[in-house]
C-alpha atoms as a PDB file:
ATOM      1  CA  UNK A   1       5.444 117.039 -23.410  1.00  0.00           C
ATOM      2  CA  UNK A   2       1.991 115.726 -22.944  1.00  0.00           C
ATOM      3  CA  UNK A   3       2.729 112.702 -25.008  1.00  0.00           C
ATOM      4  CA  UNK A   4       4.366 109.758 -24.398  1.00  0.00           C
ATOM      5  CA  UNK A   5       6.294 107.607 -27.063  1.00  0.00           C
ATOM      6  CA  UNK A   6       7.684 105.219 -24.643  1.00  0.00           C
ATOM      7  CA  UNK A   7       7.400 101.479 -25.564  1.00  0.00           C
ATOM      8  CA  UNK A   8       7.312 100.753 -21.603  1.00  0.00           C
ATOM      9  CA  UNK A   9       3.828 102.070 -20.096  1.00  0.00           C
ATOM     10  CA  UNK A  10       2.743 102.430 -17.004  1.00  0.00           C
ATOM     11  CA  UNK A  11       3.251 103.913 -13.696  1.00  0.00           C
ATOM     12  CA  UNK A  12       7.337 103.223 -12.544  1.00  0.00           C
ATOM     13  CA  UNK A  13       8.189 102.507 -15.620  1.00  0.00           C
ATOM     14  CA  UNK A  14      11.269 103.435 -17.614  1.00  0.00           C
ATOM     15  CA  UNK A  15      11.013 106.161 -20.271  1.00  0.00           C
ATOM     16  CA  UNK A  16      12.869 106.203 -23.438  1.00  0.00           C
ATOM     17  CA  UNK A  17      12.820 108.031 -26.730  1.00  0.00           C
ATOM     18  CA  UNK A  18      12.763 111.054 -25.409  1.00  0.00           C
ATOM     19  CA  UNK A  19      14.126 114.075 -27.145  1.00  0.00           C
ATOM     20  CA  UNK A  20      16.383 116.241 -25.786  1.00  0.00           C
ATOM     21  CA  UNK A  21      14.437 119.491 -26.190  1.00  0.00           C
ATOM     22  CA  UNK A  22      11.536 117.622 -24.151  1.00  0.00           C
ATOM     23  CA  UNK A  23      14.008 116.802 -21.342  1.00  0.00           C
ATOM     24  CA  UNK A  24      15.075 120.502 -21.432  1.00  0.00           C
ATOM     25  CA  UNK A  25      11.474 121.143 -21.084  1.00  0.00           C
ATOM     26  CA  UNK A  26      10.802 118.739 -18.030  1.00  0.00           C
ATOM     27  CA  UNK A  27      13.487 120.416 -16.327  1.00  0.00           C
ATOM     28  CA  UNK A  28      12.458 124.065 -17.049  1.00  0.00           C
ATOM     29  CA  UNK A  29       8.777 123.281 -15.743  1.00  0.00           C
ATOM     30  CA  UNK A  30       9.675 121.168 -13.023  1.00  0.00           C
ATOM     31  CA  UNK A  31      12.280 123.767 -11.699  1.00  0.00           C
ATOM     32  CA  UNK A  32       9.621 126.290 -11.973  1.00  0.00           C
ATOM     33  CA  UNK A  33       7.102 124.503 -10.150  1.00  0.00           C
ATOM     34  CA  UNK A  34       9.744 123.265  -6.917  1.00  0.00           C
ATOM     35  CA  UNK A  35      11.670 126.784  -7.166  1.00  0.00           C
ATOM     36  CA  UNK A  36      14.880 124.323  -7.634  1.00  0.00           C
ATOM     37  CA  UNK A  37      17.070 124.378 -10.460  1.00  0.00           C
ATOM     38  CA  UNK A  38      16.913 121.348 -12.449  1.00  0.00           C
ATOM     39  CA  UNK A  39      19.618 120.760 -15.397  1.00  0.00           C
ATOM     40  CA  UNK A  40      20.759 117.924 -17.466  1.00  0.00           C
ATOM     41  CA  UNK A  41      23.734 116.150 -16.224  1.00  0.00           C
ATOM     42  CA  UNK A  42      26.641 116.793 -18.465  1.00  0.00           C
END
């Protein structure tokens, strides 16, 4: 993370072309900062 490749920018914006190891990432740190488990949906 720390980058963002999105064509859309801005602030409530939609995000795309983000990889899937990045997403696994999000979820990791935001789970860690919340103390909720964040996954992926299937």
């Amino acid at each position: 993370m720390g980058n963002n490749t999105s064509e859309f920018k801005g602030q409530n914006k939609p995000v795309d072309s983000v990889s899937f190891y990045d997403s696994l990432e999000f979820c990791q740190k935001l789970s860690e900062a919340v103390g909720i488990e964040f996954n992926l949906p299937s």
